[in-house]
N, C-alpha and C. Protein backbone atom coordinates (compact mmCIF):
# COMPACT_ATOMS: atom_id res chain seq x y z
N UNK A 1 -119.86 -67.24 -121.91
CA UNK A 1 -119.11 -66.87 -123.11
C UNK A 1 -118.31 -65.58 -122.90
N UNK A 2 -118.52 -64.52 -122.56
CA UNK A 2 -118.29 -63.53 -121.54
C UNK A 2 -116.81 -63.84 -121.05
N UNK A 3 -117.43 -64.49 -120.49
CA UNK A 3 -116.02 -64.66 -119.63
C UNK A 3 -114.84 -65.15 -120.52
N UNK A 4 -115.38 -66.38 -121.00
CA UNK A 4 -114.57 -67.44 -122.12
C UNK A 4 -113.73 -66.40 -122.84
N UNK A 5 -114.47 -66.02 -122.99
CA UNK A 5 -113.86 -64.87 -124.41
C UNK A 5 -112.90 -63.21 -124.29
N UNK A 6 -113.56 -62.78 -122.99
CA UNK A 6 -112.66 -62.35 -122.06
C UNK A 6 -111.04 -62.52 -121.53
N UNK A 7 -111.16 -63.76 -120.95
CA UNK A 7 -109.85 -64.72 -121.16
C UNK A 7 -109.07 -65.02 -122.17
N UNK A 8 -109.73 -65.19 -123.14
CA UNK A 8 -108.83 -65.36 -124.14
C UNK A 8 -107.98 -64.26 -124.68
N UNK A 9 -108.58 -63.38 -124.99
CA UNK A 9 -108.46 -62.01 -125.03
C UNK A 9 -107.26 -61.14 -124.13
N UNK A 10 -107.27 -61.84 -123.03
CA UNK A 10 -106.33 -61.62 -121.67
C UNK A 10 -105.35 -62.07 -122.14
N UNK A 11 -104.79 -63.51 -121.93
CA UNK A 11 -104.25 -63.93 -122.53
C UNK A 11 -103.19 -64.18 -124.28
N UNK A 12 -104.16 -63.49 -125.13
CA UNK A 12 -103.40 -63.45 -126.68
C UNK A 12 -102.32 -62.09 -126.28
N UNK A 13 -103.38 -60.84 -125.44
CA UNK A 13 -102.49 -59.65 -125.39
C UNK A 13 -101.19 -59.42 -124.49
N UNK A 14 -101.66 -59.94 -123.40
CA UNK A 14 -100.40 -60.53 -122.48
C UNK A 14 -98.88 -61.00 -122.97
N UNK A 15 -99.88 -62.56 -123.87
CA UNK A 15 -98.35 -62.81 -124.54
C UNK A 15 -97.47 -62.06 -125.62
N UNK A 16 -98.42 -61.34 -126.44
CA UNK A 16 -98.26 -60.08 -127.10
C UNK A 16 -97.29 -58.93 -126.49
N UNK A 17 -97.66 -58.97 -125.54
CA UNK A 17 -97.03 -57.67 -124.90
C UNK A 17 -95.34 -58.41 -123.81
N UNK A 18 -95.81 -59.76 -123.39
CA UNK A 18 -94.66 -59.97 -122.81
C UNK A 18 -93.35 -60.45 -124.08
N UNK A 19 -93.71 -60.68 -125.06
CA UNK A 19 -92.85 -61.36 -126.02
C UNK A 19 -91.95 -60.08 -127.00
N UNK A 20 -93.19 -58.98 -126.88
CA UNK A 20 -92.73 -58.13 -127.94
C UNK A 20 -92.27 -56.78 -127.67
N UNK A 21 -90.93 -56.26 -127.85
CA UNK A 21 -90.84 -54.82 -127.21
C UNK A 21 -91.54 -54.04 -127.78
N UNK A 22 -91.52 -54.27 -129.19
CA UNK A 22 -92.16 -53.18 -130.55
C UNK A 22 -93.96 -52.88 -129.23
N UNK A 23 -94.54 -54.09 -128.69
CA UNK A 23 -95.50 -54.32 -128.44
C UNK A 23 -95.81 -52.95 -127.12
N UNK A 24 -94.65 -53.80 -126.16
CA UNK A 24 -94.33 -52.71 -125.15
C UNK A 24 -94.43 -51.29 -124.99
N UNK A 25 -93.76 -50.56 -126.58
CA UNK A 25 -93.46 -49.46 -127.07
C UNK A 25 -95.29 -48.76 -126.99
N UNK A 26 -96.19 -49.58 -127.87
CA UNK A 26 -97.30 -49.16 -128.28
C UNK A 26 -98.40 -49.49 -127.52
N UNK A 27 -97.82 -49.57 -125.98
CA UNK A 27 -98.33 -49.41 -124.58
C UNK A 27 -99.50 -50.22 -124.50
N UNK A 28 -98.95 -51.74 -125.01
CA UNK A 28 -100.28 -53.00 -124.93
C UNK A 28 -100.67 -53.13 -123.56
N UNK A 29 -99.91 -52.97 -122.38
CA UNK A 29 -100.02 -53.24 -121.20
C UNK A 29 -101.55 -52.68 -121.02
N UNK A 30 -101.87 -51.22 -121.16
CA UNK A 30 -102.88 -50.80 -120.99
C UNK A 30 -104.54 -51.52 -121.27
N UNK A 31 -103.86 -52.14 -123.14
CA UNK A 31 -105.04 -53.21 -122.98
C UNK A 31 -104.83 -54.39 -122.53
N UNK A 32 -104.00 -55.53 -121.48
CA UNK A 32 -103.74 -56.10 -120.59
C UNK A 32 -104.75 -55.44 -119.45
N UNK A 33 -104.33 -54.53 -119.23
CA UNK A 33 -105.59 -54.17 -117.78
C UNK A 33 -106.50 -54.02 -118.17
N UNK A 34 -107.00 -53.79 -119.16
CA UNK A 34 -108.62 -53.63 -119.37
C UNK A 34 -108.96 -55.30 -119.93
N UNK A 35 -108.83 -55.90 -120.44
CA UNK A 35 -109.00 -57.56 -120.30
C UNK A 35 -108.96 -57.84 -119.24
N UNK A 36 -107.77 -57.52 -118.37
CA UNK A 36 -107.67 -58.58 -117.57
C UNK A 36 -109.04 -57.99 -116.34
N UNK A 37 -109.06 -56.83 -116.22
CA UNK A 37 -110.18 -56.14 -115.30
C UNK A 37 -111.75 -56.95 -115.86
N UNK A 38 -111.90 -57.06 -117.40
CA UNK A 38 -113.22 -57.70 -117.32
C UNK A 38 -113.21 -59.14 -117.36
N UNK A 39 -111.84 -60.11 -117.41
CA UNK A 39 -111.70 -61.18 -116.97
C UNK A 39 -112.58 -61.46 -115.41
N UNK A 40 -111.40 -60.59 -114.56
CA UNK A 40 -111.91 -60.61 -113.12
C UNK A 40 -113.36 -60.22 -112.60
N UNK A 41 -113.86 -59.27 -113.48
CA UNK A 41 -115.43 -59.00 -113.79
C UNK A 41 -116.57 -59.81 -113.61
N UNK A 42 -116.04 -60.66 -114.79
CA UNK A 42 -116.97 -61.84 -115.34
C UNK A 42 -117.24 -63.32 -114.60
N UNK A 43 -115.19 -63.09 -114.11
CA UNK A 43 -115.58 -64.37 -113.17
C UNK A 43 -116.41 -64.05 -112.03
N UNK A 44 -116.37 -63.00 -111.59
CA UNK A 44 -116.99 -62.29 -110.44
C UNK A 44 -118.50 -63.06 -110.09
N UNK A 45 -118.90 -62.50 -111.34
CA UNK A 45 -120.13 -62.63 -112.28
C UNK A 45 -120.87 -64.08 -112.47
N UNK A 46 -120.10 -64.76 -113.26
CA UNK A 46 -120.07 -66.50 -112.75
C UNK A 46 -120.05 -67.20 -111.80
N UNK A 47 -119.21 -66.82 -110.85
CA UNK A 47 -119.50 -67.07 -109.48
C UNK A 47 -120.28 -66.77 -108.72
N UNK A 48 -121.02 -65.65 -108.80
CA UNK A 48 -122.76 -65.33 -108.40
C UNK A 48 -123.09 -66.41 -108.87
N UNK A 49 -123.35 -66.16 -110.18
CA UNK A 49 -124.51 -66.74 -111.21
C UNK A 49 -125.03 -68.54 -110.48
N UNK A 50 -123.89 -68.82 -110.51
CA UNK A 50 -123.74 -70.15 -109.60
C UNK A 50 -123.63 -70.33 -108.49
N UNK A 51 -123.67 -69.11 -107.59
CA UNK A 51 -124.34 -69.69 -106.32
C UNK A 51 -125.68 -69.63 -106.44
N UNK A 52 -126.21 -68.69 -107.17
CA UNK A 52 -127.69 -68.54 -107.40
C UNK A 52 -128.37 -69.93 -108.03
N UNK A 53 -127.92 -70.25 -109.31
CA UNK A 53 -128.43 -71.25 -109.88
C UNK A 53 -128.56 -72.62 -109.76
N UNK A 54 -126.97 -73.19 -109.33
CA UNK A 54 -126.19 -74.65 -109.03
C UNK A 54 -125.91 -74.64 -110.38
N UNK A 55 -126.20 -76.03 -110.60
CA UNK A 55 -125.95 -76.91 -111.88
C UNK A 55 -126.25 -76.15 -113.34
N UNK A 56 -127.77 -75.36 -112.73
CA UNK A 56 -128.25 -75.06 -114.23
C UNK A 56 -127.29 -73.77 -114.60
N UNK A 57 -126.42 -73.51 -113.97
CA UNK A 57 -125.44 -72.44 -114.66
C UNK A 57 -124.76 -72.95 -116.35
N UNK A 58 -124.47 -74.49 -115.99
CA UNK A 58 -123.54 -74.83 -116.93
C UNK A 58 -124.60 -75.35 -118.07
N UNK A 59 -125.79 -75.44 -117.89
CA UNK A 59 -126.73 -75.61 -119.27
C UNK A 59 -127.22 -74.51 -119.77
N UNK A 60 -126.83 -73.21 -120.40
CA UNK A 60 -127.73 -72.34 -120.80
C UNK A 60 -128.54 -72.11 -121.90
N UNK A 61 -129.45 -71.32 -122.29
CA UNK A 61 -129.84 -71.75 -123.78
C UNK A 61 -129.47 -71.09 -124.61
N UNK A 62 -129.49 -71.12 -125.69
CA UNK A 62 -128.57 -70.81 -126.89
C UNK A 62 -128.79 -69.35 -127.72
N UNK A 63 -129.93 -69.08 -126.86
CA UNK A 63 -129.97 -67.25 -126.99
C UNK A 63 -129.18 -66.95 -126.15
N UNK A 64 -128.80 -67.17 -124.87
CA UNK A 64 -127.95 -66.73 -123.68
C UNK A 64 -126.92 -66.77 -124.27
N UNK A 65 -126.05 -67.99 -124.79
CA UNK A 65 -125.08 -68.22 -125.49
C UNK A 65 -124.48 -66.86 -126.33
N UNK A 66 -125.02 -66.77 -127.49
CA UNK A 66 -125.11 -66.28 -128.08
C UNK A 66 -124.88 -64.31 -127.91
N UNK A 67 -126.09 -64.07 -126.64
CA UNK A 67 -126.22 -62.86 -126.44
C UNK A 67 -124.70 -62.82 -125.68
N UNK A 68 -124.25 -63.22 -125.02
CA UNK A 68 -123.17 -63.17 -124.21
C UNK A 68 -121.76 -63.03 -124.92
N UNK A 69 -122.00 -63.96 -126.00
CA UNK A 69 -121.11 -63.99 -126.99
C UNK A 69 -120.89 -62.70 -127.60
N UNK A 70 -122.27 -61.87 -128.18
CA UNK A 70 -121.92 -60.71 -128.73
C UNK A 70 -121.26 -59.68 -127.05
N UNK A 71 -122.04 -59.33 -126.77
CA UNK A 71 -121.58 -59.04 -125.38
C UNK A 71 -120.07 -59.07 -125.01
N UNK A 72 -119.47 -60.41 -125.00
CA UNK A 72 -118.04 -60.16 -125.47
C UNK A 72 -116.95 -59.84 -126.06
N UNK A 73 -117.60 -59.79 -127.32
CA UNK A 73 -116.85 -59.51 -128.63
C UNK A 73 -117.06 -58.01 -128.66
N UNK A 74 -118.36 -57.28 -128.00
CA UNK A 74 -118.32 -56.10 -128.04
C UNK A 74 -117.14 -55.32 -126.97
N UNK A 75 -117.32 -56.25 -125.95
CA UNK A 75 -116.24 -55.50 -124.91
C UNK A 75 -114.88 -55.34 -125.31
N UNK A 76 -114.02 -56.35 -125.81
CA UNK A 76 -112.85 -56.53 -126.78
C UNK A 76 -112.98 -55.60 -127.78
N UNK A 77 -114.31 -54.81 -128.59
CA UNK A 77 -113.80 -53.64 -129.55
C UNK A 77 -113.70 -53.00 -128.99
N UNK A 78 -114.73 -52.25 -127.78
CA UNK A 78 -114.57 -51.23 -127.39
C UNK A 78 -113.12 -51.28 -126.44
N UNK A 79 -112.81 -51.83 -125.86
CA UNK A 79 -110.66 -52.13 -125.46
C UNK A 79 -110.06 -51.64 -126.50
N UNK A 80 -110.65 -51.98 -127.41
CA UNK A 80 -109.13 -52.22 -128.95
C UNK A 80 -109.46 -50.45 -129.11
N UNK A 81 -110.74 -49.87 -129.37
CA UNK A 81 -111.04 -48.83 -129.79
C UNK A 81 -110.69 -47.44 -128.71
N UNK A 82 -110.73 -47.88 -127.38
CA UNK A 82 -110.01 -47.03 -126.53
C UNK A 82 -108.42 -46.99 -126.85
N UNK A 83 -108.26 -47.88 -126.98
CA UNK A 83 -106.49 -48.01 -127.02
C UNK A 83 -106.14 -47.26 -128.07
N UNK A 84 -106.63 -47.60 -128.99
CA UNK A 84 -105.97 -47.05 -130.49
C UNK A 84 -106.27 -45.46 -129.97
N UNK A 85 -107.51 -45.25 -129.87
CA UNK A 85 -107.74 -43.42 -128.98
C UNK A 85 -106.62 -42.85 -128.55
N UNK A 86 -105.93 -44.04 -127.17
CA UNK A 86 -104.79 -43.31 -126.34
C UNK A 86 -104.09 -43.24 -127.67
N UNK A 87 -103.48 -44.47 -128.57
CA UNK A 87 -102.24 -44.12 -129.49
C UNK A 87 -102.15 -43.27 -130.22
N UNK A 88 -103.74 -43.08 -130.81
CA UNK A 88 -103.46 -41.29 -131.70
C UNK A 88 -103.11 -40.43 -130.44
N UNK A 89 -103.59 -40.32 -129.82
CA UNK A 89 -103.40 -38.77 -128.66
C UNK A 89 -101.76 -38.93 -128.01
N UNK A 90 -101.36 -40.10 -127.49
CA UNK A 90 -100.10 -39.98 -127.12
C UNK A 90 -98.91 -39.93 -128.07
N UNK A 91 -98.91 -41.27 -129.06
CA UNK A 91 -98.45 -41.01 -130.32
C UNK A 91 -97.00 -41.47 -129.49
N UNK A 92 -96.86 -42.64 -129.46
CA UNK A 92 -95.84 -43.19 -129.03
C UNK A 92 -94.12 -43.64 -129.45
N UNK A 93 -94.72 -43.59 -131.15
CA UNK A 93 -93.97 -43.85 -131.92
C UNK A 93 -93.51 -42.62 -132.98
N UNK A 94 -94.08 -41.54 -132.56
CA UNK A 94 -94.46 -40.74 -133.67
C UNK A 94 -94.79 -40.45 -134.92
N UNK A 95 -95.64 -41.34 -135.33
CA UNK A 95 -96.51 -41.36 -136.54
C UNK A 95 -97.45 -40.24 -136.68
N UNK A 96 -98.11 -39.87 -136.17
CA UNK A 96 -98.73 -38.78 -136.16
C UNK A 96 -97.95 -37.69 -136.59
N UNK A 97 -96.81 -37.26 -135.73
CA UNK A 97 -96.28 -35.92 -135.76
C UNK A 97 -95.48 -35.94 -137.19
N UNK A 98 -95.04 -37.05 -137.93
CA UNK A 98 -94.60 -37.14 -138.58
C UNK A 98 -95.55 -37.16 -140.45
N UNK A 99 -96.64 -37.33 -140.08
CA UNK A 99 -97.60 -37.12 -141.07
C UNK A 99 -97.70 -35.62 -141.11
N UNK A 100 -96.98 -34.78 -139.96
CA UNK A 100 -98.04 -33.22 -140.42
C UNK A 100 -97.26 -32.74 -141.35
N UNK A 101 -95.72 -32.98 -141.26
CA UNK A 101 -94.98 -32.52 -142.31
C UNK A 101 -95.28 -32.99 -144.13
């Protein structure tokens, strides 16, 4: 799930960022590399998992499921929550500087 979810994640921001300049501007690329880094991670990861296991990789049980699932969804906030970090501190657009007035 990890992974699954990972990917997807890769993917929504990617096209996000290749489609949109506004996107470009507010330096999505950055979260592009951090997806795509735990994309490559995970498959890493899966590909152990299954030389270790064989077959029983692709049956897991539904706590695994599950735990993996949160596991993913956590990695994707903490991305979203770094990023937004860089955008207050760099302030790309100047929203910030423009609130002090």
């Amino acid at each position: 799930m990890t992974l699954l979810i990972s990917l997807i994640a890769s993917v929504i921001v990617t096209l996000i960022w290749y489609l949109s300049e506004k996107a470009r501007t507010l330096k999505t690329g950055m979260l592009c590399y951090m997806y795509w880094g735990a994309s490559i991670m995970w498959s890493v990861d899966a590909a152990v998992e299954y030389l270790r296991n064989g077959a029983d990789y692709f049956s897991p049980d539904i706590t695994d499921m599950i735990n993996d699932a949160f596991l993913g969804l956590s990695a994707i906030t903490l991305g979203l929550v770094i990023w937004v970090i860089r955008l207050l501190i760099t302030d790309p657009v100047a929203v910030v500087k423009r609130s002090d007035k």
